[in-house]
N, C-alpha and C. Protein backbone atom coordinates (compact mmCIF):
# COMPACT_ATOMS: atom_id res chain seq x y z
N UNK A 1 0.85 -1.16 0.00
CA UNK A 1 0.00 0.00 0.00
C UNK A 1 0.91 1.24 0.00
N UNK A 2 0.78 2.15 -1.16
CA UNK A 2 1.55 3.08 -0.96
C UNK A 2 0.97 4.53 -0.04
N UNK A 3 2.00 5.15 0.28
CA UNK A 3 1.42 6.32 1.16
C UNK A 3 2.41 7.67 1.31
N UNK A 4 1.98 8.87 1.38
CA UNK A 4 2.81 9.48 2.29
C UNK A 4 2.20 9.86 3.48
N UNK A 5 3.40 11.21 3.73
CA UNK A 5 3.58 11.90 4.76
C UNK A 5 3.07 13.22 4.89
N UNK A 6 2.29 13.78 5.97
CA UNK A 6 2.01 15.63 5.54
C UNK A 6 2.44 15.83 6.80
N UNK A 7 3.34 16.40 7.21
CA UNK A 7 3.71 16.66 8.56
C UNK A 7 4.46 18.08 8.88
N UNK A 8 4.35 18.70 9.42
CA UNK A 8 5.54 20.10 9.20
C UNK A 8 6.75 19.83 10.04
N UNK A 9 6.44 18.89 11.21
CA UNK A 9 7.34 18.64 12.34
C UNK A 9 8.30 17.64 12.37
N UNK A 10 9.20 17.82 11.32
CA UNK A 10 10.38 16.47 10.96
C UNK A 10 10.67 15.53 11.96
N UNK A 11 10.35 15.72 13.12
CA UNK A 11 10.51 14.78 14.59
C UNK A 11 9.15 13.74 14.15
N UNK A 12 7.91 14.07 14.13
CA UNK A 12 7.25 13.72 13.96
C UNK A 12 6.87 12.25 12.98
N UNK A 13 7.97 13.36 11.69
CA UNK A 13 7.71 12.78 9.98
C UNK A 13 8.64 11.25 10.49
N UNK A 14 9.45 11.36 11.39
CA UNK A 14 10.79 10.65 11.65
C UNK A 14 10.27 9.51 12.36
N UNK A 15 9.18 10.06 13.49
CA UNK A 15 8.55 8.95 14.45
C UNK A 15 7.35 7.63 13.44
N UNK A 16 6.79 8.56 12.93
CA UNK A 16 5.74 7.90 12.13
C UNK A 16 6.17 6.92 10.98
N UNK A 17 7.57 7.33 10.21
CA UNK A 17 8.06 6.51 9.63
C UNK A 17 8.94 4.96 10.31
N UNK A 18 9.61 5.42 11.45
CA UNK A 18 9.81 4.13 11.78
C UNK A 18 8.45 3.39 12.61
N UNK A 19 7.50 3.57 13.47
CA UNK A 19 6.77 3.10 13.45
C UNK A 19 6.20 2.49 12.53
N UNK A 20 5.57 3.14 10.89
CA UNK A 20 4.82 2.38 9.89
C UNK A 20 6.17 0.91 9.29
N UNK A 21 7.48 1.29 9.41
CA UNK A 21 7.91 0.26 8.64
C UNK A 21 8.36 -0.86 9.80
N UNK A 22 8.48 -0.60 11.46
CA UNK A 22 8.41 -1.62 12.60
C UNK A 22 7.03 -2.75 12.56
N UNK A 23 6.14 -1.92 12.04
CA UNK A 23 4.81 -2.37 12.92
C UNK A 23 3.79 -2.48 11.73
N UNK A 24 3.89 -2.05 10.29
CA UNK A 24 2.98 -1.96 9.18
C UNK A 24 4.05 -2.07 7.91
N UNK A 25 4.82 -2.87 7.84
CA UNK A 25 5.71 -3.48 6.55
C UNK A 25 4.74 -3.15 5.33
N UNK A 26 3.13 -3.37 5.27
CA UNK A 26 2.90 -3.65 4.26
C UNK A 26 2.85 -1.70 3.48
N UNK A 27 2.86 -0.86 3.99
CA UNK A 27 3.07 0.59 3.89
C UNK A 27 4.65 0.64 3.39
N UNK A 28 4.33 1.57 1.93
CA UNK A 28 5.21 2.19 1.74
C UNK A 28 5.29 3.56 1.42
N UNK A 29 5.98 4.34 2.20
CA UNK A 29 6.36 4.78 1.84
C UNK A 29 6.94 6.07 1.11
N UNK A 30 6.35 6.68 -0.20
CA UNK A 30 6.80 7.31 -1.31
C UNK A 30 7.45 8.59 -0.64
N UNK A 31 7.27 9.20 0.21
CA UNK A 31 7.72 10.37 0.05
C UNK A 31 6.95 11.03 1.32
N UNK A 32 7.80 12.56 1.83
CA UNK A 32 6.70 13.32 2.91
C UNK A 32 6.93 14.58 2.51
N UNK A 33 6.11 15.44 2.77
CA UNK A 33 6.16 16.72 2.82
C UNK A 33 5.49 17.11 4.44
N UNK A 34 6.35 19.00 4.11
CA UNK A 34 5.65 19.81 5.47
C UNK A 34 5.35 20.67 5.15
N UNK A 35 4.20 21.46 3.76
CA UNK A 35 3.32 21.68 4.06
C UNK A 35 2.41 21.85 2.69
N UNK A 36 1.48 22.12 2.38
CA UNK A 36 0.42 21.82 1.12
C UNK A 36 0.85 21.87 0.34
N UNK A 37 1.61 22.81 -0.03
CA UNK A 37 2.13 22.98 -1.82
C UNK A 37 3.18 21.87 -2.34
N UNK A 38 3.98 21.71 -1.26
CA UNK A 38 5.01 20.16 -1.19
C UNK A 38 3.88 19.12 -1.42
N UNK A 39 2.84 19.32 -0.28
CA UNK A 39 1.95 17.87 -0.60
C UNK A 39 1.35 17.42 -1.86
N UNK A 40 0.68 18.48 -2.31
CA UNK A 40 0.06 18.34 -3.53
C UNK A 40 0.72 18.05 -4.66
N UNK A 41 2.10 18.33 -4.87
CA UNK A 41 2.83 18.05 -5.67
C UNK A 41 3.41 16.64 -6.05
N UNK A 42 3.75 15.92 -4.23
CA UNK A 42 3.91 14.73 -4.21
C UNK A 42 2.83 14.27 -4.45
N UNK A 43 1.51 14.30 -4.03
CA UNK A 43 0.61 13.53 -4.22
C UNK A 43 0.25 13.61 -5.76
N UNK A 44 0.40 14.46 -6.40
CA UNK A 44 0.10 14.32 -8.29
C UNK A 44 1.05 13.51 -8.69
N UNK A 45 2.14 13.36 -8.24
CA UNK A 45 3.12 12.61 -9.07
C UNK A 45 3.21 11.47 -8.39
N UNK A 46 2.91 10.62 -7.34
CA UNK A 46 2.89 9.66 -6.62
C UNK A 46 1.75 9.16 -6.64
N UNK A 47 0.60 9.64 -6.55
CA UNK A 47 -1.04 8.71 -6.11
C UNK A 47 -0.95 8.18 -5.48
N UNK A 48 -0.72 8.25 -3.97
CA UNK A 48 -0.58 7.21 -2.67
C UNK A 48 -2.17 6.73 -2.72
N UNK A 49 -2.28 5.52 -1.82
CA UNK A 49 -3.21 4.87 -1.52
C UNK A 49 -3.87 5.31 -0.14
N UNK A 50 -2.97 5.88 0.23
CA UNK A 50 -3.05 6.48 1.77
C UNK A 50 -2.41 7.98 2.08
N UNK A 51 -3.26 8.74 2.53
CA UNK A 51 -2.41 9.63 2.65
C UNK A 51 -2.21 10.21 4.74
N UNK A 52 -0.97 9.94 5.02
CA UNK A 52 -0.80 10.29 6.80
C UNK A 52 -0.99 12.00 6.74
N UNK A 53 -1.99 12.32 7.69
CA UNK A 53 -2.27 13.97 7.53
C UNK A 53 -2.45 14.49 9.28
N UNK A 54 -1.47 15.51 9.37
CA UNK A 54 -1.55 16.20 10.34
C UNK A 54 -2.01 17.64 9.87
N UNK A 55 -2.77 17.95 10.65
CA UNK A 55 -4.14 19.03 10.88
C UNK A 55 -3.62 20.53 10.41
N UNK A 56 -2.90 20.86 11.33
CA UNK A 56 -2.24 21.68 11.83
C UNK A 56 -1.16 21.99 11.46
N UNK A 57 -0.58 22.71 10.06
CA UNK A 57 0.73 23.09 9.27
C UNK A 57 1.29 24.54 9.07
N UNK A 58 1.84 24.74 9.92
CA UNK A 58 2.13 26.02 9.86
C UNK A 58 1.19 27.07 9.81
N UNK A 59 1.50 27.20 8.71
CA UNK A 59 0.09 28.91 8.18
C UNK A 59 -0.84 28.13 7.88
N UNK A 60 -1.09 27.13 7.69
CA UNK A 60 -2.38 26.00 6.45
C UNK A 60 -2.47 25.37 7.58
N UNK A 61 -4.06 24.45 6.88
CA UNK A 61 -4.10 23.08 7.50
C UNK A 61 -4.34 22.17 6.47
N UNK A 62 -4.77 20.68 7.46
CA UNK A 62 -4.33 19.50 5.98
C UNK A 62 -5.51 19.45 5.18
N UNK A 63 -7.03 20.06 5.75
CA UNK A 63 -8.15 19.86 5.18
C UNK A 63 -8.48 21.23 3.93
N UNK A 64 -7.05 21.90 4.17
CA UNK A 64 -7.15 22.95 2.70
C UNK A 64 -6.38 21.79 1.75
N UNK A 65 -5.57 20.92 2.16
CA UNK A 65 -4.92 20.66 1.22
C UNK A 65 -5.60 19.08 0.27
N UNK A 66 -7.23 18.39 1.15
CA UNK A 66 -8.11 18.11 0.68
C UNK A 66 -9.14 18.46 0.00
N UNK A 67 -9.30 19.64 0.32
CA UNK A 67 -9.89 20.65 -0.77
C UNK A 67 -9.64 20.93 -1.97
N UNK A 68 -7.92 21.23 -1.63
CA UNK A 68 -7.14 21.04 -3.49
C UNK A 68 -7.02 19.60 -3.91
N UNK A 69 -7.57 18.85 -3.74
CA UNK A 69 -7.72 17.41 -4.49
C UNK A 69 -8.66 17.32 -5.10
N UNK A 70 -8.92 17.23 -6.54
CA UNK A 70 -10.42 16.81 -6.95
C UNK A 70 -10.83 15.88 -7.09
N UNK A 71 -9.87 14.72 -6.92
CA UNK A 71 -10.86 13.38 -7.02
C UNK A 71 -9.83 12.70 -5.67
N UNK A 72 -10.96 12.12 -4.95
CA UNK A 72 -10.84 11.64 -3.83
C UNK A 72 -10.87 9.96 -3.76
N UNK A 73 -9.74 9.35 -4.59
CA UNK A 73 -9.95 8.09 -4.35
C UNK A 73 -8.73 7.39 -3.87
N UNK A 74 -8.14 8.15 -2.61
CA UNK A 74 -7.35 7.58 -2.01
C UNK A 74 -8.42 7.85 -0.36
N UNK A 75 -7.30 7.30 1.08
CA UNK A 75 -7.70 7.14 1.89
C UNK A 75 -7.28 8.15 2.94
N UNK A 76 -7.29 8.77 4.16
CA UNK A 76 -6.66 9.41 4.67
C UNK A 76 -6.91 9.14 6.28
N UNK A 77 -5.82 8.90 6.86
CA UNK A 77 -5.57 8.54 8.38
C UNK A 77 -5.16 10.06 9.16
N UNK A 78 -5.85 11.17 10.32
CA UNK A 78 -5.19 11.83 10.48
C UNK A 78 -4.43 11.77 11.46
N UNK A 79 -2.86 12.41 11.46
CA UNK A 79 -2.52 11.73 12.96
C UNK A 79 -1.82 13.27 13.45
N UNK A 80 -2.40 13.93 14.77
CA UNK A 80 -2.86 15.17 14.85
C UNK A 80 -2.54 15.10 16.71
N UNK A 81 -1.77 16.33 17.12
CA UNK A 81 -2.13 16.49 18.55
C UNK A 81 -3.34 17.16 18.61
N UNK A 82 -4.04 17.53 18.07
CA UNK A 82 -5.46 18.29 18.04
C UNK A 82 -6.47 17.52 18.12
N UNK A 83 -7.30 17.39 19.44
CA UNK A 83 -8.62 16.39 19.49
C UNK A 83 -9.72 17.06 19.07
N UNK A 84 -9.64 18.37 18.65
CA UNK A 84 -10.87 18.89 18.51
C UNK A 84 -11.58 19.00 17.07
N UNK A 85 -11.12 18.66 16.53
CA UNK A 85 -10.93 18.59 14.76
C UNK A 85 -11.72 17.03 14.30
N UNK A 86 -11.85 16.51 15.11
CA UNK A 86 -12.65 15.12 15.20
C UNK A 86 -14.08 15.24 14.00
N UNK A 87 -14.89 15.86 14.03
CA UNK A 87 -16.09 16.20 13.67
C UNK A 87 -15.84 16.68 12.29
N UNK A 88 -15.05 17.80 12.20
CA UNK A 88 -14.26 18.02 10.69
C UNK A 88 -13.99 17.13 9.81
N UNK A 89 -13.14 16.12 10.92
CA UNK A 89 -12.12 14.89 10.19
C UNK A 89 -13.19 13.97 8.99
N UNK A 90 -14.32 13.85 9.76
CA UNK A 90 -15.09 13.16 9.69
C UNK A 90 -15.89 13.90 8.57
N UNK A 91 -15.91 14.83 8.24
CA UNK A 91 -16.89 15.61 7.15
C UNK A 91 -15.99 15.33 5.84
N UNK A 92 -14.83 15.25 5.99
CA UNK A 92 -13.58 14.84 5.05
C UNK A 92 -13.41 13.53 4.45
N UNK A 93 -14.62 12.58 5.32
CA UNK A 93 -14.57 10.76 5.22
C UNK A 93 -12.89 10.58 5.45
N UNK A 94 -12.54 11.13 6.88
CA UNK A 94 -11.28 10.42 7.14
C UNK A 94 -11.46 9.16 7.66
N UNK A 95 -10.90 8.26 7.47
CA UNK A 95 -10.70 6.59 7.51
C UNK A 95 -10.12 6.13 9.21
N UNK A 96 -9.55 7.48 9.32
CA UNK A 96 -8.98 7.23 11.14
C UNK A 96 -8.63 8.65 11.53
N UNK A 97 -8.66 8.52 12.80
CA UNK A 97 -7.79 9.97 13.47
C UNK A 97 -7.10 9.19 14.64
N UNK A 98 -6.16 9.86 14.57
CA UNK A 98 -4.99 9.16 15.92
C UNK A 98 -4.24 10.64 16.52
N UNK A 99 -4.47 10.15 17.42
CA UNK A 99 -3.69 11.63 18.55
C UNK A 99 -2.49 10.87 18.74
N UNK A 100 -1.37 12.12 18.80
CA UNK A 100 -0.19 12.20 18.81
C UNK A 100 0.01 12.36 20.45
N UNK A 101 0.83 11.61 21.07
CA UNK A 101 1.88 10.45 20.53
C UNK A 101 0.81 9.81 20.01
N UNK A 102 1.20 9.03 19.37
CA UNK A 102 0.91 7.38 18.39
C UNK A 102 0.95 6.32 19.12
N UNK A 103 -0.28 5.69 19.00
CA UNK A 103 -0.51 4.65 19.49
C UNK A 103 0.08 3.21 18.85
N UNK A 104 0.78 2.81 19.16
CA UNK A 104 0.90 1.54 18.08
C UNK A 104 -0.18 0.60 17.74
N UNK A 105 -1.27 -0.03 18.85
CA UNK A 105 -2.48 -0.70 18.34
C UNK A 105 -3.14 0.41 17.49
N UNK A 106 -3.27 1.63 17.86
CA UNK A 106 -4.25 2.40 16.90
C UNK A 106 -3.93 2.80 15.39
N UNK A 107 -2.97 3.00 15.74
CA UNK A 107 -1.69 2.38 14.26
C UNK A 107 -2.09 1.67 13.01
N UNK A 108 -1.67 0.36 13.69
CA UNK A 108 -1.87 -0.85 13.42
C UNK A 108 -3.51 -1.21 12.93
N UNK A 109 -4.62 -0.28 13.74
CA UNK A 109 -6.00 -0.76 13.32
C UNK A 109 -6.05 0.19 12.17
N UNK A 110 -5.85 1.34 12.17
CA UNK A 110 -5.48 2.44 10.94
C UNK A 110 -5.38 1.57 10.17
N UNK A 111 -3.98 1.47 9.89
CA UNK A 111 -3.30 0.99 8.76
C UNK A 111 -4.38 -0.04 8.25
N UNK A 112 -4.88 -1.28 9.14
CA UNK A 112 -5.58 -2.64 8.58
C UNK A 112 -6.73 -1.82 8.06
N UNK A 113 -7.19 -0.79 8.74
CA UNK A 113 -8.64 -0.57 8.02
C UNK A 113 -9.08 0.07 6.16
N UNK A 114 -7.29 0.49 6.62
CA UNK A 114 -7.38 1.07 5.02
C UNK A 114 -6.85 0.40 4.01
N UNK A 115 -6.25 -0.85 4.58
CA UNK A 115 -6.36 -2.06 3.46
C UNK A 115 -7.52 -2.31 2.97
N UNK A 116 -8.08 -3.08 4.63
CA UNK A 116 -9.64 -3.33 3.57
C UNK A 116 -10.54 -2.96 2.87
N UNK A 117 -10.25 -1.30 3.22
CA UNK A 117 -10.91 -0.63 2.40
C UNK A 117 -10.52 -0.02 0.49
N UNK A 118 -9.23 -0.62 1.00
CA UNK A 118 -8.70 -0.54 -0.93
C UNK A 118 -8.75 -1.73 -1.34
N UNK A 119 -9.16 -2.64 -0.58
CA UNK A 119 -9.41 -4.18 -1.38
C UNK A 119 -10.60 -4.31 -1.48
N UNK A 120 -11.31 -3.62 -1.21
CA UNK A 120 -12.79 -3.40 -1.39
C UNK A 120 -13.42 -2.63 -2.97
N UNK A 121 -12.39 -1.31 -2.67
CA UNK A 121 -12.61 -1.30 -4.00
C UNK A 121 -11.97 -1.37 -5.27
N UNK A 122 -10.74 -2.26 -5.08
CA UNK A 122 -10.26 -3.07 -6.06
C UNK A 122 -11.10 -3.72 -6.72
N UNK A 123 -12.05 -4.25 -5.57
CA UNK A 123 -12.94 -5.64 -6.33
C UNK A 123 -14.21 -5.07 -6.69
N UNK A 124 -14.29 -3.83 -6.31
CA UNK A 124 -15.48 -2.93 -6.82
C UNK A 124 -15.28 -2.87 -8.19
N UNK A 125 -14.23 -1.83 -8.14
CA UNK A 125 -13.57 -1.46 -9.78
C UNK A 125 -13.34 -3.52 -11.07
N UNK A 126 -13.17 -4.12 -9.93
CA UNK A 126 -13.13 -5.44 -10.87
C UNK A 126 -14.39 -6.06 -11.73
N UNK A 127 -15.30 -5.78 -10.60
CA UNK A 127 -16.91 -6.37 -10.79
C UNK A 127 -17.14 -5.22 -11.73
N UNK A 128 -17.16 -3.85 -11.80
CA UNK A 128 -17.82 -3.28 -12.63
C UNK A 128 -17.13 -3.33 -13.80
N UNK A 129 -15.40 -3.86 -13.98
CA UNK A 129 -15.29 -4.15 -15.41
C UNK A 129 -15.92 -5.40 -16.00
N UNK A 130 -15.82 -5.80 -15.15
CA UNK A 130 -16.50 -7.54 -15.43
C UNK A 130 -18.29 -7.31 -16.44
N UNK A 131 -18.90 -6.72 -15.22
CA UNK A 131 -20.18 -6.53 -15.69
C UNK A 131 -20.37 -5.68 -17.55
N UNK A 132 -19.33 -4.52 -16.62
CA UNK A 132 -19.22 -3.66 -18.29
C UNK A 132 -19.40 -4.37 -19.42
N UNK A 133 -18.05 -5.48 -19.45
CA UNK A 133 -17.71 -6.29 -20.45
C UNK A 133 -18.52 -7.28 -20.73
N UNK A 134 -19.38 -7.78 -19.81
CA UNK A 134 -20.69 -8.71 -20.02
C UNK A 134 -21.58 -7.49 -21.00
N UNK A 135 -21.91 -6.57 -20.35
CA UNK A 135 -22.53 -6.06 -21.15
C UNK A 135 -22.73 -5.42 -22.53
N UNK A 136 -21.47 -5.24 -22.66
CA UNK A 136 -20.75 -4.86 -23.85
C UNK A 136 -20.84 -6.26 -25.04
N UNK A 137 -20.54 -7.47 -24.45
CA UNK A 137 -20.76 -8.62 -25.52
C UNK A 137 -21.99 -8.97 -25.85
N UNK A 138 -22.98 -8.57 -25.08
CA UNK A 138 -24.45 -8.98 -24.68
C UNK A 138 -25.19 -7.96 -26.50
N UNK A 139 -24.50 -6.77 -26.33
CA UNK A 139 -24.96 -5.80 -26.72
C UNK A 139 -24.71 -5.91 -28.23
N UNK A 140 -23.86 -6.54 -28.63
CA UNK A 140 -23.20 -7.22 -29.81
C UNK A 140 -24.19 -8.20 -30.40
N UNK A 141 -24.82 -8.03 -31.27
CA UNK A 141 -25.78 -9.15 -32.03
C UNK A 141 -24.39 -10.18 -32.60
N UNK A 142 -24.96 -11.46 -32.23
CA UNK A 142 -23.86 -12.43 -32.81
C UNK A 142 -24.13 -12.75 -34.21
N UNK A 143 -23.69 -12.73 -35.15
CA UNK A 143 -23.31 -13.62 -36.77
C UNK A 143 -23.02 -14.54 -37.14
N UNK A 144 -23.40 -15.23 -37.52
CA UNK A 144 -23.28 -16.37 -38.68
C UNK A 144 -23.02 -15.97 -39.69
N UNK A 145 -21.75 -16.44 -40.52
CA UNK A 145 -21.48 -16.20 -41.99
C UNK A 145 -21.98 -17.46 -42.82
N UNK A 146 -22.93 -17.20 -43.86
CA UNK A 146 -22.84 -18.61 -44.35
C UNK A 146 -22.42 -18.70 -45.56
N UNK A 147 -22.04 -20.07 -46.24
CA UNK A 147 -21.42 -19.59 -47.52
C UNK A 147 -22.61 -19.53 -48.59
């Protein structure tokens, strides 16, 4: 599962990375930024599957930098010393929120939840090619050539 980082606090970017590769091997990775215009950039040229988002970036926060996304088909975990942003998070369809420090079980349920939720719609996106293509042959009058 690929992913980054939005963090402004390099201590932070530092903690979260060895945690995800101790405790969530199946996470990689691509890249972090600290603060929107870095993010957005990585995220156009990367397409993570996941994106790790802290709230709170300097002059910005991370839900301007969901705003500049127009298509929303990745996942987002926020991991935030800010408990109050909860209700927000949630208007955003964030997938988790985790208060800083980091929990390792909460981590760990993060991370699993946003597997299942991209294997979900892996097999979404599968079934509707499937069907497409049923329908597409269906739609095809068949021929006989005779001599």
């Amino acid at each position: 599962m690929k992913a980054i980082i939005v963090d402004d606090e390099p201590a932070n970017v530092i903690n979260l990375t060895i945690l995800l590769n101790k405790y969530c091997p199946q996470v990689e990775i691509l890249g972090t930024a600290n603060n929107n215009k870095d993010a957005l950039a990585l995220f156009e040229v990367e397409k993570p599957h996941l994106i790790f988002l802290d709230i709170q970036l300097d002059n910005d926060s991370g839900f301007n930098l969901l705003k500049s996304i127009p298509k929303k088909d990745f996942e987002v975990i926020f991991v935030t010393a800010y408990d109050n942003y909860g209700i927000q998070a949630i208007k955003f369809a964030a997938l988790d929120y985790i208060l800083k420090p980091i929990d390792i079980d909460e981590l760990v349920s993060a991370v699993n939840k946003a597997e299942i939720k991209l294997k979900e719609k892996q097999q979404t996106m599968q079934l509707d090619f499937l069907v497409n293509h049923i329908k597409r042959d269906q739609a095809v009058p068949l021929k006989i050539a005779l001599p």
